[in-house]
N, C-alpha and C. Protein backbone atom coordinates (compact mmCIF):
# COMPACT_ATOMS: atom_id res chain seq x y z
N UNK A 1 12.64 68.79 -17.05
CA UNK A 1 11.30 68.19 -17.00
C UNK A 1 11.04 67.34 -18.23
N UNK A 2 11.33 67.98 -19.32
CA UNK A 2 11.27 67.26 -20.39
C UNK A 2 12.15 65.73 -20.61
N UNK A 3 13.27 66.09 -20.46
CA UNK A 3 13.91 64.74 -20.20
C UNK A 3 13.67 63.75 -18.89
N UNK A 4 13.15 64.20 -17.94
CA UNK A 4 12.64 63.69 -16.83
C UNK A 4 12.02 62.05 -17.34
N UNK A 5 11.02 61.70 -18.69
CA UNK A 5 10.65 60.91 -18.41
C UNK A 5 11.71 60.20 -19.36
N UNK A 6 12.73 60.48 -20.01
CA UNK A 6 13.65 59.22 -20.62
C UNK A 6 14.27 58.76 -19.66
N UNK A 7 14.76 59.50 -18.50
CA UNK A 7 15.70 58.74 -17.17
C UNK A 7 14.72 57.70 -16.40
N UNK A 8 13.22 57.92 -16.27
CA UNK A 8 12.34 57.28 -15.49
C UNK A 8 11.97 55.86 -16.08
N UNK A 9 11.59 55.67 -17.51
CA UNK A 9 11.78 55.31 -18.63
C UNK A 9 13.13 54.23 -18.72
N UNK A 10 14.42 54.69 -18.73
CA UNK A 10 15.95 54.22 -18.50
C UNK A 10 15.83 53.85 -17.43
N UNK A 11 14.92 53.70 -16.04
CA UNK A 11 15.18 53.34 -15.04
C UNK A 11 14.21 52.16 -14.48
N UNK A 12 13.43 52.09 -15.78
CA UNK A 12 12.34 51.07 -15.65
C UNK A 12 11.18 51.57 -14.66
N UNK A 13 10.73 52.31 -14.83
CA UNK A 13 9.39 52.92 -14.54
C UNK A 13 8.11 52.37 -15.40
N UNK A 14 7.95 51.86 -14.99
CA UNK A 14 6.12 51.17 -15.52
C UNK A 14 5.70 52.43 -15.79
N UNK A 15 5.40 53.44 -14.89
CA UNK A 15 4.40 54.29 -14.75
C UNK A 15 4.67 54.85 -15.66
N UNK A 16 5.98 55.53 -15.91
CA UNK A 16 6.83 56.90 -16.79
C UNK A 16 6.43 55.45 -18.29
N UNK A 17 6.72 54.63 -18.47
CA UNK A 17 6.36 54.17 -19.58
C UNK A 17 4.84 54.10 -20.49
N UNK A 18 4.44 53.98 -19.40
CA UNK A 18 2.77 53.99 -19.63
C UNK A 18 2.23 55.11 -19.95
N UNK A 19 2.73 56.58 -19.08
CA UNK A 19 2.66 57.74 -19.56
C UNK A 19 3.31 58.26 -21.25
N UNK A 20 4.77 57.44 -21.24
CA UNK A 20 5.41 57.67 -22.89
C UNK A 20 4.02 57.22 -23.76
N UNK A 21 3.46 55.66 -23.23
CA UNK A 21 2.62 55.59 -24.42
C UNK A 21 1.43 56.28 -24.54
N UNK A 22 1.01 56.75 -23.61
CA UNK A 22 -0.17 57.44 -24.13
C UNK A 22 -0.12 58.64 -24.54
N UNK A 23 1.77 59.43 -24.12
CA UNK A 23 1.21 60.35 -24.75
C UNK A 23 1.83 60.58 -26.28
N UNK A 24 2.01 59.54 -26.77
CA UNK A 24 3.43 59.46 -27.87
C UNK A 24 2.05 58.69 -28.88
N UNK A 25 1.51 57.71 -28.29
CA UNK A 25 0.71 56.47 -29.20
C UNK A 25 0.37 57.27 -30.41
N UNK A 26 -0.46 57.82 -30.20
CA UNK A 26 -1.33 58.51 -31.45
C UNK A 26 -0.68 59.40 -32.36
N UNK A 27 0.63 60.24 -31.68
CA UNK A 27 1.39 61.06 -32.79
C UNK A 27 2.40 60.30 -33.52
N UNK A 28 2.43 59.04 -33.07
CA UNK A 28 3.44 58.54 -33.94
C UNK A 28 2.83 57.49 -34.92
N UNK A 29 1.30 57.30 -34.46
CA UNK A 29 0.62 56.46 -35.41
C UNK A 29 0.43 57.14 -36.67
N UNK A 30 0.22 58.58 -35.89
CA UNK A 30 -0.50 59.66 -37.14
C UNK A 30 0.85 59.83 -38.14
N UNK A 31 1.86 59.96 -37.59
CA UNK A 31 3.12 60.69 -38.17
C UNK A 31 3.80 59.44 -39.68
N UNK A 32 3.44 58.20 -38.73
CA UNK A 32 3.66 56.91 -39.79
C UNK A 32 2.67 56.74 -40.89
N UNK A 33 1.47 57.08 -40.33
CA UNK A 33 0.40 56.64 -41.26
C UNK A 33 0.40 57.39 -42.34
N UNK A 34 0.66 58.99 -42.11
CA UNK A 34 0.62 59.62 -43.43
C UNK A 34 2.10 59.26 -43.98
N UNK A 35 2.81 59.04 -43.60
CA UNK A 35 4.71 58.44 -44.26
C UNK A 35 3.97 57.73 -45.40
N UNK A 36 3.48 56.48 -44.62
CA UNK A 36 2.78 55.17 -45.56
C UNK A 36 2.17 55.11 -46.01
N UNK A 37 0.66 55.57 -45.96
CA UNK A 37 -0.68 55.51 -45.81
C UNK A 37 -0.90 54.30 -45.52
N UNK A 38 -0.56 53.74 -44.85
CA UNK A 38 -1.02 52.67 -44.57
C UNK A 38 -1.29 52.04 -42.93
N UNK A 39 -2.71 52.69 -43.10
CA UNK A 39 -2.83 51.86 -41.22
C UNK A 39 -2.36 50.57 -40.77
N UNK A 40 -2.12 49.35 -41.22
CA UNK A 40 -1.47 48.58 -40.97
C UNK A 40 -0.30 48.34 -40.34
N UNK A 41 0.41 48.83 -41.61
CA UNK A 41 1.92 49.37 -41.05
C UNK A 41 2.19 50.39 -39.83
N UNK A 42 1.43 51.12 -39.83
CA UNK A 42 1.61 52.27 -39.15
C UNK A 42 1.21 51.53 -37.24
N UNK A 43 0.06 50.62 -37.58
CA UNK A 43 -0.58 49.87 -36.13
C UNK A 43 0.45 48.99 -35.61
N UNK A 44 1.93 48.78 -36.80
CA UNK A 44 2.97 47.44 -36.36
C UNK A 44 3.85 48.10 -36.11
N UNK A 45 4.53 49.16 -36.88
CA UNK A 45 5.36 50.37 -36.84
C UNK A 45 5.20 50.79 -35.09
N UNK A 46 4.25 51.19 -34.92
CA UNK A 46 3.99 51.86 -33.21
C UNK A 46 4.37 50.93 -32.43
N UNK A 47 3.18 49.68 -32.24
CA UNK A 47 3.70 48.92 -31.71
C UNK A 47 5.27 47.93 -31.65
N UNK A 48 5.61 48.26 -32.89
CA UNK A 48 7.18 47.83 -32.42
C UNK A 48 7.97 48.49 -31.89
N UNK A 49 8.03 49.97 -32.11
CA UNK A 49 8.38 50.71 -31.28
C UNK A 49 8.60 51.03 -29.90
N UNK A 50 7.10 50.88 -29.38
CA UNK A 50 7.09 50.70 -28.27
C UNK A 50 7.51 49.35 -27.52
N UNK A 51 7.56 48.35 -27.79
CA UNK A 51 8.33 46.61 -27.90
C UNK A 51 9.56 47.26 -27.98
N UNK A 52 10.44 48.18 -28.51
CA UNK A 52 11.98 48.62 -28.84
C UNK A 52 12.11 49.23 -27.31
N UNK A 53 10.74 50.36 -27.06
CA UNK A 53 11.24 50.92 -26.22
C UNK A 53 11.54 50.71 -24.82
N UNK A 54 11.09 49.62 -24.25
CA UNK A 54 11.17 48.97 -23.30
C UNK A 54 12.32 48.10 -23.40
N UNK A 55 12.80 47.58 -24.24
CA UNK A 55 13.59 46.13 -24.51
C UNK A 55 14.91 47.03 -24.53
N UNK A 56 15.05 48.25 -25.04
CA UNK A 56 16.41 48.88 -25.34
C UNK A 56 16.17 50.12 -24.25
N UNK A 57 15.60 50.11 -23.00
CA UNK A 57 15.23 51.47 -22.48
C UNK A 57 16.61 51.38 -21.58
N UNK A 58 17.33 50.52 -21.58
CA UNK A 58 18.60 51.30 -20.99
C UNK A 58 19.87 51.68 -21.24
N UNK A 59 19.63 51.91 -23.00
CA UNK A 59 20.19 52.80 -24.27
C UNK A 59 19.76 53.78 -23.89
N UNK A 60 18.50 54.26 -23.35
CA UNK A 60 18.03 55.78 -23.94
C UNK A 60 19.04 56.84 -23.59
N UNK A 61 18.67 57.55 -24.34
CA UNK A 61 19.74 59.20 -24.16
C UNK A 61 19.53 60.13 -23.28
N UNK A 62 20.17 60.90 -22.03
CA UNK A 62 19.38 61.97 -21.88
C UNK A 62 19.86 63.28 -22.50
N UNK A 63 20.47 63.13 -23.44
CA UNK A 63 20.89 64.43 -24.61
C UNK A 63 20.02 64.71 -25.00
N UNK A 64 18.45 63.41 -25.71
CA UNK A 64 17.66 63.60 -26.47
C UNK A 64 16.30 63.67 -25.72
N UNK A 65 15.35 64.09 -26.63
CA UNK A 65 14.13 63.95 -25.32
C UNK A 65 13.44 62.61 -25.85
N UNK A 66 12.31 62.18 -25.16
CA UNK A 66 11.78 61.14 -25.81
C UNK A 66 11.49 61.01 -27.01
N UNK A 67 10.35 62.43 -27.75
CA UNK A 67 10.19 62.08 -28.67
C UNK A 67 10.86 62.38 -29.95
N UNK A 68 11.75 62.91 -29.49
CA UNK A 68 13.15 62.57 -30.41
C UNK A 68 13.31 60.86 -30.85
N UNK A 69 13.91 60.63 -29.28
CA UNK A 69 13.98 58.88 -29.67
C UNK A 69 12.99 58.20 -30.03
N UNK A 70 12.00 58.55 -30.00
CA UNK A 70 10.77 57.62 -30.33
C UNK A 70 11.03 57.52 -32.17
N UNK A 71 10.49 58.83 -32.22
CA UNK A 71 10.25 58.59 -33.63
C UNK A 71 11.94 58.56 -34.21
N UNK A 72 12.57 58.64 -33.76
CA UNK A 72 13.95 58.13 -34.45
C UNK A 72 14.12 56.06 -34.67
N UNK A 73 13.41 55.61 -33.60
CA UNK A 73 13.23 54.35 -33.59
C UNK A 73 12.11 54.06 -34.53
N UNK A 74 11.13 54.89 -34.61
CA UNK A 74 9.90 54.60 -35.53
C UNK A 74 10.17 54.32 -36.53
N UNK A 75 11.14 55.62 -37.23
CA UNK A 75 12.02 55.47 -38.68
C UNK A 75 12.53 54.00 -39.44
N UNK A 76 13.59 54.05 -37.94
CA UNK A 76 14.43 52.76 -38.71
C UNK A 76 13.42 51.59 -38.49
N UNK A 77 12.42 51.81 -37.78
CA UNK A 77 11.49 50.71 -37.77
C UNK A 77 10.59 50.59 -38.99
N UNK A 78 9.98 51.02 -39.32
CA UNK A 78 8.82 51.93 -40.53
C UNK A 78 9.97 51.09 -42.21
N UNK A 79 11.24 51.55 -42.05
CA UNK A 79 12.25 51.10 -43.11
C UNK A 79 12.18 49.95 -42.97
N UNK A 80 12.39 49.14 -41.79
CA UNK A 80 12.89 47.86 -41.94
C UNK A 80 11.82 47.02 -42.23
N UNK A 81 10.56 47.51 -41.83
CA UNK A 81 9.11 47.02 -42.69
C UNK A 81 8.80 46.77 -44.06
N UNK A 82 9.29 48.61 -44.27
CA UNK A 82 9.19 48.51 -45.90
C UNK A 82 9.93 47.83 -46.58
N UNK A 83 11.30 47.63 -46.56
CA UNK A 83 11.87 46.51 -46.70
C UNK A 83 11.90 45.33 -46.94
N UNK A 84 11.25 44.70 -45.50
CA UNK A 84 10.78 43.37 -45.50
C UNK A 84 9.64 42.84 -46.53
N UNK A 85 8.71 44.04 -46.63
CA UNK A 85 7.32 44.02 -47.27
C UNK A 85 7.74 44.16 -48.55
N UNK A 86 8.65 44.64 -49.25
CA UNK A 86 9.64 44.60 -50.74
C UNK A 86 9.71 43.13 -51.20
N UNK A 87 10.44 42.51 -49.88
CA UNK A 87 11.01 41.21 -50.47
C UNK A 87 10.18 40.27 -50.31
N UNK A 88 9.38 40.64 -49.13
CA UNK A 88 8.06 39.62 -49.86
C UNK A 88 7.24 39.87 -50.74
N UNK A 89 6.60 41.17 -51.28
CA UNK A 89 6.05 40.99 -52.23
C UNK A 89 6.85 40.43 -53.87
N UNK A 90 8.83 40.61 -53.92
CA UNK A 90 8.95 40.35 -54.65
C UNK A 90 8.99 38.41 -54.92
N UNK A 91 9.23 37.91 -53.58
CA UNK A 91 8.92 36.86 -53.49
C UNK A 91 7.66 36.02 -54.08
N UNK A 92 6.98 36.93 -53.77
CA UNK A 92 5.73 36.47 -54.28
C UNK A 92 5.46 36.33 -55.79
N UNK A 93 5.55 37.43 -56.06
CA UNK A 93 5.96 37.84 -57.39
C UNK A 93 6.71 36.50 -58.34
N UNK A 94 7.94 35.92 -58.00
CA UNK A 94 8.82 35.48 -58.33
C UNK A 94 7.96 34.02 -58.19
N UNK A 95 7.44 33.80 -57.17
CA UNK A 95 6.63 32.21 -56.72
C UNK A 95 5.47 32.46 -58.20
N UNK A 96 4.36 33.43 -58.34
CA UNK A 96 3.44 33.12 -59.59
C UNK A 96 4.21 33.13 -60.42
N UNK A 97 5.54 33.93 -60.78
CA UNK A 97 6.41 33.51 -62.40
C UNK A 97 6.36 32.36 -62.50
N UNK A 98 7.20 31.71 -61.32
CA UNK A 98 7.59 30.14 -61.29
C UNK A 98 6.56 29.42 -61.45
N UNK A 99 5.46 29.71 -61.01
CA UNK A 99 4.31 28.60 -60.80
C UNK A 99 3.73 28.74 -62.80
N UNK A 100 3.62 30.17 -62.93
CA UNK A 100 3.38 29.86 -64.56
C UNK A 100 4.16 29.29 -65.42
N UNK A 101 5.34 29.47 -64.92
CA UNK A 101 6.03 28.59 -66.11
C UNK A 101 5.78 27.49 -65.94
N UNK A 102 6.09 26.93 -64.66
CA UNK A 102 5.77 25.14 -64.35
C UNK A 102 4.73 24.80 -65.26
N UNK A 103 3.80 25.79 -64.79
CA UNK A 103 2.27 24.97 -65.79
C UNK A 103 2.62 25.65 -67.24
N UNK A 104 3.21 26.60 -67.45
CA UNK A 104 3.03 26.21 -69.32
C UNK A 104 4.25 25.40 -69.63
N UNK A 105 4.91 25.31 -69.00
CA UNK A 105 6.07 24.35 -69.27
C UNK A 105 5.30 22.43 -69.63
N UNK A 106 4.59 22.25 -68.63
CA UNK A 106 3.86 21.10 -68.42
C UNK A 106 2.95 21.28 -69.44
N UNK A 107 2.21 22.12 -69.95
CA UNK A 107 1.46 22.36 -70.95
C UNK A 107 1.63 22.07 -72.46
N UNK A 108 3.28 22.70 -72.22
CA UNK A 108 3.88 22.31 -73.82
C UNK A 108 4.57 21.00 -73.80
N UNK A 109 4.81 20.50 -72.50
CA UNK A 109 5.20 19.11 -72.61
C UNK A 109 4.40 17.68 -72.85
N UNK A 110 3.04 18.14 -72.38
CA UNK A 110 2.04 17.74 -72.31
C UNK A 110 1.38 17.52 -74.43
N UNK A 111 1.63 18.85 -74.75
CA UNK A 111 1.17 18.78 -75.88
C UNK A 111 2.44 18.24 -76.83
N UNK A 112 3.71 18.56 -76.47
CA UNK A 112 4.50 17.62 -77.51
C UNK A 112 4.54 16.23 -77.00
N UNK A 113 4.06 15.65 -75.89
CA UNK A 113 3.60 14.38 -75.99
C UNK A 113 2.84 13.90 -76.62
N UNK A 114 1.52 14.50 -76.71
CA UNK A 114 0.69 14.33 -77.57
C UNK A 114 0.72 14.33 -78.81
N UNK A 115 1.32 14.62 -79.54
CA UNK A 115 1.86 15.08 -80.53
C UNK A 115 2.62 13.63 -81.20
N UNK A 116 3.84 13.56 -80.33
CA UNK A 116 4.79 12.54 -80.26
C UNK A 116 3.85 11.27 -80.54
N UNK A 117 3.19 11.04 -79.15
CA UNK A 117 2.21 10.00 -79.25
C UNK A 117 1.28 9.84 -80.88
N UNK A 118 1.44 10.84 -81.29
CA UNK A 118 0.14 10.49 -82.31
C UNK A 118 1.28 10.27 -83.69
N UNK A 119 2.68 10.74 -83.67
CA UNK A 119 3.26 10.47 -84.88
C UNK A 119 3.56 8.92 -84.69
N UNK A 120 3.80 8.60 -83.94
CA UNK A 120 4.04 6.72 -83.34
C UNK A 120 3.38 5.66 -83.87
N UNK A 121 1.37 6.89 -83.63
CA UNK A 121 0.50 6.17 -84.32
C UNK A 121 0.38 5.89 -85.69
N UNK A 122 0.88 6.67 -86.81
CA UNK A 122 1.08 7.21 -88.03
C UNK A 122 2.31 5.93 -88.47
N UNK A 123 2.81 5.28 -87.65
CA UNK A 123 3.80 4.48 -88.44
C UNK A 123 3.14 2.94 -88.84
N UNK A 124 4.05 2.71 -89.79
CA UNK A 124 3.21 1.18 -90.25
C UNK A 124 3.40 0.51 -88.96
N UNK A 125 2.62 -0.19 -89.19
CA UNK A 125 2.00 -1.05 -88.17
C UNK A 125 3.51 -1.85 -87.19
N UNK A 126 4.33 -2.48 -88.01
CA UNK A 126 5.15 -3.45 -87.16
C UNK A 126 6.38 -2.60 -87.02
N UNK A 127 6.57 -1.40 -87.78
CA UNK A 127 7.13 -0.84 -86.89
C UNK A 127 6.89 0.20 -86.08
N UNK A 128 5.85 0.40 -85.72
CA UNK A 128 5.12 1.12 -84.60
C UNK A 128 5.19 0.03 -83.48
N UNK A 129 5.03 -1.55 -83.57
CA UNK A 129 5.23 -2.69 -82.54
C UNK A 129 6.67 -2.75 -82.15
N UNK A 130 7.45 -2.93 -83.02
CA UNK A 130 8.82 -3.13 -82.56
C UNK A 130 9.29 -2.07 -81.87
N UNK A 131 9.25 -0.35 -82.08
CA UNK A 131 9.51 0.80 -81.73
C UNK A 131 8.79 0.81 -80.48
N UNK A 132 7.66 0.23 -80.53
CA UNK A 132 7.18 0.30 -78.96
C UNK A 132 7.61 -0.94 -77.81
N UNK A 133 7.47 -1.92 -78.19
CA UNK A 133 8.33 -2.59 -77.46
C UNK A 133 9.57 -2.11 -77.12
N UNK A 134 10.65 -1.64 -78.26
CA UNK A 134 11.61 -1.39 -77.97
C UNK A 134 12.21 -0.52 -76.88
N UNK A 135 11.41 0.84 -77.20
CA UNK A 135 11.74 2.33 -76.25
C UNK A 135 10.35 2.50 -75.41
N UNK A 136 9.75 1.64 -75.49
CA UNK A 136 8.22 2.05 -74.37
C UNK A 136 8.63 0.77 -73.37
N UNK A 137 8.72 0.02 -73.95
CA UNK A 137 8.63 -0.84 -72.88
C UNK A 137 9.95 -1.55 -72.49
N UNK A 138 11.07 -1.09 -73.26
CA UNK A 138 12.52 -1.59 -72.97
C UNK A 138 13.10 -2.82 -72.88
N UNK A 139 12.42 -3.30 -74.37
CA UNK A 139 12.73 -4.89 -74.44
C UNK A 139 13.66 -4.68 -75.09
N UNK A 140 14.59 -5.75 -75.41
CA UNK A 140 16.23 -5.93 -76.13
C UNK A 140 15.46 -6.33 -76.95
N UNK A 141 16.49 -6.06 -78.19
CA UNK A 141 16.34 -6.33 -79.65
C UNK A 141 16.43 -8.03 -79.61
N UNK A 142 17.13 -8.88 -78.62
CA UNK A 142 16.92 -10.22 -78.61
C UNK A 142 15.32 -10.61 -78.23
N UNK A 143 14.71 -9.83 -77.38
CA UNK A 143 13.92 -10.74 -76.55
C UNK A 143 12.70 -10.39 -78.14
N UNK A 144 12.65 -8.70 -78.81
CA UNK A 144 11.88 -8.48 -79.25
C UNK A 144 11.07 -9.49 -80.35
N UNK A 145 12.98 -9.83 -80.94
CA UNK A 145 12.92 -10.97 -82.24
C UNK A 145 12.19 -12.05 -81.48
N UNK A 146 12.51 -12.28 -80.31
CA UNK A 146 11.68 -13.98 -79.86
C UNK A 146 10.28 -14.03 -79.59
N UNK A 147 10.21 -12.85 -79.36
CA UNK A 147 8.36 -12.43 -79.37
C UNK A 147 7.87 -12.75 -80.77
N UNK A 148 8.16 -11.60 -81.77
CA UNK A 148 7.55 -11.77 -82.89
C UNK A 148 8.35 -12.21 -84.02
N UNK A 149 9.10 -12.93 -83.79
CA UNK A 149 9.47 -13.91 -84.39
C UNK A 149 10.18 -13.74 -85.77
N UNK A 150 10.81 -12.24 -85.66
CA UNK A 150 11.68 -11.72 -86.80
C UNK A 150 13.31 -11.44 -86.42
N UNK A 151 14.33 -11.61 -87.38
CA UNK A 151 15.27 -11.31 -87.12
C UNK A 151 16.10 -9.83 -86.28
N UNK A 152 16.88 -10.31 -85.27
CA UNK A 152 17.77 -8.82 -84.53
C UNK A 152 17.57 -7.70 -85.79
N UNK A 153 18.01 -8.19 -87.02
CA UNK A 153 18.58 -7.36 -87.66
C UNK A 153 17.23 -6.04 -88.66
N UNK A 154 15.90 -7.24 -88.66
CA UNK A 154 14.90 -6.25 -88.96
C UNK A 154 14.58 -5.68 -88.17
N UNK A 155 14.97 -6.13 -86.67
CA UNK A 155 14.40 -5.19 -85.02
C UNK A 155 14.77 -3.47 -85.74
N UNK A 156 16.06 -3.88 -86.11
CA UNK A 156 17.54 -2.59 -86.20
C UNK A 156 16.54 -1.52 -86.98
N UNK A 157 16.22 -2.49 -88.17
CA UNK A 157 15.73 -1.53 -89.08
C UNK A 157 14.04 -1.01 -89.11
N UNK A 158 13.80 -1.71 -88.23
CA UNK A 158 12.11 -1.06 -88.10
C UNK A 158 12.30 -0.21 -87.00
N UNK A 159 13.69 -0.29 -86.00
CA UNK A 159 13.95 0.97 -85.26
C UNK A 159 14.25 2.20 -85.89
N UNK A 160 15.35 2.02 -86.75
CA UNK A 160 15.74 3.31 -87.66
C UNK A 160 15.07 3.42 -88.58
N UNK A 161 14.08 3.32 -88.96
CA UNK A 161 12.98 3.83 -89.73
C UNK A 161 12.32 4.50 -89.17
N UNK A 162 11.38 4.15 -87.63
CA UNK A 162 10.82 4.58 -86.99
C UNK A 162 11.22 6.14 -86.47
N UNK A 163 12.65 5.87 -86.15
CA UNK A 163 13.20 7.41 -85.24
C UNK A 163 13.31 7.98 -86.51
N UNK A 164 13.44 7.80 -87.51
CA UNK A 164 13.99 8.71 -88.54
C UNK A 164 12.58 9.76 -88.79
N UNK A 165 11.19 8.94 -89.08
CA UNK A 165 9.69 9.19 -89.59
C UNK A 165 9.53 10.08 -88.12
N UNK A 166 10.08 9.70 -87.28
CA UNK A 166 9.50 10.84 -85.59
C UNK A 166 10.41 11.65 -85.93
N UNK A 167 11.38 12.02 -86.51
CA UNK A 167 12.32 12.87 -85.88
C UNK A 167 11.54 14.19 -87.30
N UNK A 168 11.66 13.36 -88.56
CA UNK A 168 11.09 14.11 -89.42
C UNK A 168 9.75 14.87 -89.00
N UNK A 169 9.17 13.58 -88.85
CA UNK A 169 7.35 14.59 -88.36
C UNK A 169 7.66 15.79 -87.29
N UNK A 170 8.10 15.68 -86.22
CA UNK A 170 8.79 16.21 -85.08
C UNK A 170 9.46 17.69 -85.59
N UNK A 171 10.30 17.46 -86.39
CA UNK A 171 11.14 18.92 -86.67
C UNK A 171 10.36 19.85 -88.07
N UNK A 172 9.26 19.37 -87.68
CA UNK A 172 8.41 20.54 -88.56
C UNK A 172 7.52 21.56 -87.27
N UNK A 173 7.83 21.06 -86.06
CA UNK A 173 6.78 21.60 -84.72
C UNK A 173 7.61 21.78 -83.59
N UNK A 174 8.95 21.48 -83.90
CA UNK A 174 9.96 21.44 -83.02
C UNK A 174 11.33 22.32 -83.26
């Protein structure tokens, strides 16, 4: 009698199924919920179960009785939740690391720009022009001289003056 409804069940019985769930629903909600505490799980847990038990009902055993198999399916079901629910929360987890670093990353890049920018300002005047033409705006040391009207060779040296005064200001914050 007892095994009666896993063969009915294995034989595709609507009825014998409909009877498994009502009389299984609630002890296996109860049985998960205290596992977990968590009604959620426990409302997806059942219901997948029962989704297993239909989809695989012509696996069932008649060695075992139903609610043997039930909650044996509940188990590995209930695990493969917790599981899943692991790797997304570590996912998640892993997405706000990433997202904080991005922004303090951008933060400190942001401020050694600023920074940068303001030692640039700090240089004498023409070579703060030539240095900016040069690496801001990527003019050749030919075109620079034809602009302002000084030799390649002072371009050279109001460049290496310039990187030298950034690199100095720079490696006191760097």
């Amino acid at each position: 009698m007892k095994h009666s409804n896993v063969i009915a069940v294995r034989n595709g019985s609507h009825e014998a199924y409909f009877q498994v769930f009502n009389d299984y629903h609630a002890r296996l909600y109860q049985y998960i919920h205290k596992f977990t505490g968590s009604a959620w799980l426990a409302e997806e847990a059942v219901q997948l179960t029962f989704i297993k038990l239909w989809e695989k009902r012509e696996s069932l055993s008649e060695e075992y009785s139903m609610s043997t198999q039930l909650f044996r399916m509940s188990k590995c079901i209930v695990i493969d939740l917790l599981r899943k629910e692991k790797l997304r929360q570590t996912q998640e987890l892993q997405d706000i690391f990433a997202m904080e670093n991005s922004i303090s990353d951008r933060l400190v890049q942001k401020d050694e720009l600023v920074h940068t920018l303001s030692v640039i300002r700090n240089l004498p005047h023409q070579s703060r022009r030539v240095f900016e033409l040069s690496r801001i705006e990527n003019l050749s040391h030919k075109e620079i001289s034809h602009m302002l009207s000084i030799s390649p060779k002072t371009i050279e040296n109001h460049i290496t003056k310039a990187v030298k005064f950034i690199r100095q200001s720079l490696s006191i914050f760097f």
